[in-house]
Protein backbone atom coordinates (compact mmCIF):
# COMPACT_ATOMS: atom_id res chain seq x y z
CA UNK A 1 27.74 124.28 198.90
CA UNK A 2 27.15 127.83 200.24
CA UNK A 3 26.74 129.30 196.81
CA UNK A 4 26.51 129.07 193.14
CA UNK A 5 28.88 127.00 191.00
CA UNK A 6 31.80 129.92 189.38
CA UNK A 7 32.49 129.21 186.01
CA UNK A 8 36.09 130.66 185.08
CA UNK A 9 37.24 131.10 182.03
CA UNK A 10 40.68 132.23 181.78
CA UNK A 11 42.77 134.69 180.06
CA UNK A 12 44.36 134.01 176.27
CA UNK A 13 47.20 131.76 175.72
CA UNK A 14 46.65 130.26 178.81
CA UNK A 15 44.16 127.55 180.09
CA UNK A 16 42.27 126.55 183.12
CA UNK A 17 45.32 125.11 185.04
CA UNK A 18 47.48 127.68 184.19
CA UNK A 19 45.57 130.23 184.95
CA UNK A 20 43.33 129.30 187.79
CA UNK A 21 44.51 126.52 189.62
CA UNK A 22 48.46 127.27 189.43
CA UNK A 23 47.39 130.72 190.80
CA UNK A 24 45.14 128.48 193.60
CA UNK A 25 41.81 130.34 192.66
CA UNK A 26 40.45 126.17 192.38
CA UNK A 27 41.64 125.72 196.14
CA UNK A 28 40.43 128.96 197.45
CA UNK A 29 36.77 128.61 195.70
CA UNK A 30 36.12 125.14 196.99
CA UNK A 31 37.71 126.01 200.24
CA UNK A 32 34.53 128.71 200.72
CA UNK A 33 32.44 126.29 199.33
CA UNK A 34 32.06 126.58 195.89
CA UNK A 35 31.91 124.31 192.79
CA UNK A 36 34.09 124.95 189.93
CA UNK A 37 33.60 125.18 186.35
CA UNK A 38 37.00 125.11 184.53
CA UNK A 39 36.86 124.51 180.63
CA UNK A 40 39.75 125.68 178.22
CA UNK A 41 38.84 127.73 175.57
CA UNK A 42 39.02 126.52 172.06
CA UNK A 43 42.66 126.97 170.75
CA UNK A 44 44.04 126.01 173.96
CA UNK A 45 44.62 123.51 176.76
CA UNK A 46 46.16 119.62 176.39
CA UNK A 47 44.29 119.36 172.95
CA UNK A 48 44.11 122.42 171.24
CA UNK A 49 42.51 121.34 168.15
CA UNK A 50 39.66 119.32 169.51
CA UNK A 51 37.02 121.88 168.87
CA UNK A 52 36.51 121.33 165.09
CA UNK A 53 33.31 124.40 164.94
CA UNK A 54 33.56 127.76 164.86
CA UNK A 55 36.01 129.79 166.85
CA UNK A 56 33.77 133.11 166.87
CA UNK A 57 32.75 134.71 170.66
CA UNK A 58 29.41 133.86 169.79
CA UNK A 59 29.61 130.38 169.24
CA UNK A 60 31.90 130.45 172.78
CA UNK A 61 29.47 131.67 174.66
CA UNK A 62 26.59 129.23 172.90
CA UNK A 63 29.12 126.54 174.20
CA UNK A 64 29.63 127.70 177.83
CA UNK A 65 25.64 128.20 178.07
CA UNK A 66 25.33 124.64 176.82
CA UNK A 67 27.55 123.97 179.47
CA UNK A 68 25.59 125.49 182.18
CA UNK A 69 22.37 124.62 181.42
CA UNK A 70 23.62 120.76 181.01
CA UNK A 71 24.17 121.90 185.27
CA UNK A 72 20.62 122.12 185.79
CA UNK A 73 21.25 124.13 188.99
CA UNK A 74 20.04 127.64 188.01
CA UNK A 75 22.34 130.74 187.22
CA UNK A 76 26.32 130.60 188.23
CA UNK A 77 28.92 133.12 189.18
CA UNK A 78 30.97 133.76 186.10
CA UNK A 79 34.79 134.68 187.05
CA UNK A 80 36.94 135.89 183.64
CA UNK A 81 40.46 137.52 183.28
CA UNK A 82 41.93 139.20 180.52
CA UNK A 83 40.23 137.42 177.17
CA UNK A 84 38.26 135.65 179.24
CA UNK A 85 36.49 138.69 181.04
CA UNK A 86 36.30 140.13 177.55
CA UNK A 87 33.89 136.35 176.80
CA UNK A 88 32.44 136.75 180.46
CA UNK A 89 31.10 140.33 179.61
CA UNK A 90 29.38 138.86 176.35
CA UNK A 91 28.20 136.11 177.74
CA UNK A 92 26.35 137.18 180.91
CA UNK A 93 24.83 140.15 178.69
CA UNK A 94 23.50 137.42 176.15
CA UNK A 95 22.82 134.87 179.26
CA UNK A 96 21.34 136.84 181.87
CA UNK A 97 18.95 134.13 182.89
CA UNK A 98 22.78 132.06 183.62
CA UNK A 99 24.62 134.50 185.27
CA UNK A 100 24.32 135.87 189.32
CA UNK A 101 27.31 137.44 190.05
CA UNK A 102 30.02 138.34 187.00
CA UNK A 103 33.36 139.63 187.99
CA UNK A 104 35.97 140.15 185.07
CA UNK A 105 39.80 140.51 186.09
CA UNK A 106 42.14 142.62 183.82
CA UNK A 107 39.63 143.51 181.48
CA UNK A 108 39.56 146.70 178.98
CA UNK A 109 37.32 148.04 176.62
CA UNK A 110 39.20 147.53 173.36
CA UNK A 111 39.63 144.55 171.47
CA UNK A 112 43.17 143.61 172.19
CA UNK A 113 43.22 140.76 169.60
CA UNK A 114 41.55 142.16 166.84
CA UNK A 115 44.22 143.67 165.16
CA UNK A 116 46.73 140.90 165.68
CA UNK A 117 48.54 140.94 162.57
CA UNK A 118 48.24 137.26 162.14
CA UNK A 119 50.37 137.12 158.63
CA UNK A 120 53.36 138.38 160.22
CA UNK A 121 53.67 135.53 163.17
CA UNK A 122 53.63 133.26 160.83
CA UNK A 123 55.91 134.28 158.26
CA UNK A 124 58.16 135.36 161.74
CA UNK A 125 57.58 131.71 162.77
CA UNK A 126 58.72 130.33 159.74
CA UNK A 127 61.30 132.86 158.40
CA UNK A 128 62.51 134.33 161.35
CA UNK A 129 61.29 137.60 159.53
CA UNK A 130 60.82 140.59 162.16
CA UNK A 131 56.36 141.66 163.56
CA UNK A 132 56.94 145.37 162.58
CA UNK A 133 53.50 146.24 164.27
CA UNK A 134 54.93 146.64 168.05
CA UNK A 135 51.29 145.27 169.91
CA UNK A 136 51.28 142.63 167.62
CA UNK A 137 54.66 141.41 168.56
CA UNK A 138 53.96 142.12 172.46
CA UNK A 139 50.96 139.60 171.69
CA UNK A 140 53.37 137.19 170.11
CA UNK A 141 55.57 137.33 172.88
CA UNK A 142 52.51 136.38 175.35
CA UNK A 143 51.40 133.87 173.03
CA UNK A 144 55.25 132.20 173.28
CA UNK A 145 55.88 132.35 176.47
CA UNK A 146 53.91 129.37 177.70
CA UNK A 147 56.31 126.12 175.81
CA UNK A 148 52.97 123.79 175.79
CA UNK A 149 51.26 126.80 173.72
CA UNK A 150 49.99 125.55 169.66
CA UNK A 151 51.24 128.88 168.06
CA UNK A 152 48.64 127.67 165.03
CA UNK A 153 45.59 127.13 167.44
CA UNK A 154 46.17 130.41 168.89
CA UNK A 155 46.06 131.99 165.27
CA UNK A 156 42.56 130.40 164.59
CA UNK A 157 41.32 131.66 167.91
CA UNK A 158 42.31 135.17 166.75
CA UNK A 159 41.00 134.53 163.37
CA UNK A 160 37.73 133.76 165.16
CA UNK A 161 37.84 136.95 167.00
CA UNK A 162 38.66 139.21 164.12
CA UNK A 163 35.10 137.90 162.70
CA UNK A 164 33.31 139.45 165.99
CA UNK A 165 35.21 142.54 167.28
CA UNK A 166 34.59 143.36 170.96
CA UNK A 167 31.88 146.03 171.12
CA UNK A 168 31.18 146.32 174.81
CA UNK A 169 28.46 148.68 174.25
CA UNK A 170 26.67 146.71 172.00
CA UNK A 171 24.62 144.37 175.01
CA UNK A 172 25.67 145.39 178.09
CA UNK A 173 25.37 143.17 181.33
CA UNK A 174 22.54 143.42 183.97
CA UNK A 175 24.04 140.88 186.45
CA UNK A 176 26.13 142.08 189.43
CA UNK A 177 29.35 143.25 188.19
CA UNK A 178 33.20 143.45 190.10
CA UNK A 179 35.98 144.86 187.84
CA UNK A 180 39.39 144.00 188.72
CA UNK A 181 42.69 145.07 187.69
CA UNK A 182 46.25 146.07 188.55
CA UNK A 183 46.71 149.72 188.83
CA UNK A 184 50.20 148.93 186.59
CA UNK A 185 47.88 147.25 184.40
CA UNK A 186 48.60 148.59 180.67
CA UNK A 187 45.86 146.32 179.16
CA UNK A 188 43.27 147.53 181.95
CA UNK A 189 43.77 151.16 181.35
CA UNK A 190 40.17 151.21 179.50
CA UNK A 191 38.18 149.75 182.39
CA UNK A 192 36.36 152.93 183.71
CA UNK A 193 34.75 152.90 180.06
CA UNK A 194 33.31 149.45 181.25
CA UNK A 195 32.32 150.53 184.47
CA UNK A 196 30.41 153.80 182.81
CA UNK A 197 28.51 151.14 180.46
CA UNK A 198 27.69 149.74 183.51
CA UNK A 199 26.36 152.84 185.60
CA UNK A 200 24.44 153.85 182.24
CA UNK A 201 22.59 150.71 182.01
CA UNK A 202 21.73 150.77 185.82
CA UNK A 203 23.82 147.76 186.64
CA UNK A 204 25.38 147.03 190.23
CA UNK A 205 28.92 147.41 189.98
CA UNK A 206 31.68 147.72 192.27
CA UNK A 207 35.73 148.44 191.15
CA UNK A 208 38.63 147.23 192.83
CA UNK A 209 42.42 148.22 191.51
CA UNK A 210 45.09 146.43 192.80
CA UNK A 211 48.39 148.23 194.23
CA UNK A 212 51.45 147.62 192.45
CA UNK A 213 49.93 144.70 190.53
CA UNK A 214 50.19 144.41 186.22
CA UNK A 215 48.17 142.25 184.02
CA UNK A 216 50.73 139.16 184.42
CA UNK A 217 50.31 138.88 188.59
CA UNK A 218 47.02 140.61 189.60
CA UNK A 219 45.70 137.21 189.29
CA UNK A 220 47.68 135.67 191.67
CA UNK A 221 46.62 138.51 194.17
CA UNK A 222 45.24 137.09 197.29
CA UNK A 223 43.29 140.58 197.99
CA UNK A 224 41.47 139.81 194.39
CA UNK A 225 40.51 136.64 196.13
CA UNK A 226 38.82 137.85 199.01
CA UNK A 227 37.22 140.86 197.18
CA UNK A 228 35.95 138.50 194.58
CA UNK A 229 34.39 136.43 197.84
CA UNK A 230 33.17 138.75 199.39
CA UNK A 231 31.23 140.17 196.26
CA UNK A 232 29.50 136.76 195.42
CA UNK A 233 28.42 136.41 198.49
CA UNK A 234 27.03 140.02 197.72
């Protein structure tokens, strides 16, 4: 193994094969060498509803260190998109003894799924009445678009979220840091705020926006592959 094992935790409403081995981030990472951590986060995956604790960030990343430290190896790479960089961020700033290198595709500063308006999908699921709040619906849409997808696990994931808003300032990360993102990203527009955390709290950081990519194929970008390679070999 030429490096640390890369935990990846993907993006919301979608899971560790859709997101990381259908877009042949698995293949490329053990092709240079590396072992792979791929969990699905709670809400999602073959069996949605097997996690029967607490949905909340913080009891996420208490999992994923349990997780890693069940390794016995010493600290890993941590690899996140969208939601997941959002958990990747948290967790390397609350894990820094776990984490070498953290690099976070797609990832903003707000809390995307905070305001979900959680109410509405259902009542839209069940009545076929209209989301009036236009990001929730765009979240809906995300949410449906996978057919394997538990509409009701993905509500108590949010519900879990709302409990813990996404305060990036609040414990920022000292581990080595790559931010990633499409430059027709409309969910990454907030990243320099991430990167100034970063630069305030003295941490290595590096940026990399990817040309003509959006938050639904920068993932798939072969150029975020070799960047992100190239920086945890760093």
């Amino acid at each position: 193994m030429s490096g640390p094992s890369v935990l990846l935790i993907h993006g919301f409403a979608s899971s560790g094969e859709l997101n990381w081995e259908r877009a042949r981030w698995t293949t490329y990472l053990t092709d240079h060498g590396r072992n792979v951590i791929l969990i699905d986060l709670p809400g999602h995956g073959e069996n949605p509803f097997r996690n029967d604790g607490s949905w909340a960030p913080s009891q996420i990343r208490q999992a994923l260190a349990a997780i890693v430290m069940e390794l016995d190896e010493g600290p890993v790479d941590v690899l996140g998109y969208s939601l997941g960089s959002r958990l990747a961020w948290e967790f390397a700033a609350w894990n820094p003894d776990l984490v070498n290198h953290l690099v976070m595709g797609g990832p903003g500063a707000n809390d995307l799924l905070a305001g979900f308006a959680i109410e509405q999908a259902r009542d839209h699921i069940a009545t076929g009445a209209a989301i009036n709040d236009e990001h929730s619906e765009s979240i809906f849409k995300i949410a449906s678009a996978e057919p394997s997808n538990d509409p009701e696990a993905l509500f108590r994931l949010i519900e879990g979220i709302k409990t813990e808003p996404f305060d990036p300032a609040a414990k920022v990360p000292t581990s080595s840091t790559l931010l990633v993102a499409g430059d027709q990203d409309d969910l990454a527009t907030t990243m320099p705020q991430l990167r100034r955390l970063l630069k305030d709290a003295g941490t290595r950081n590096e940026v990399l926006w990817l040309a003509g990519r959006n938050h639904a194929n920068a993932v798939t970008s072969r150029e975020f592959k070799e960047k992100a390679i190239q920086f945890l070999a760093s």
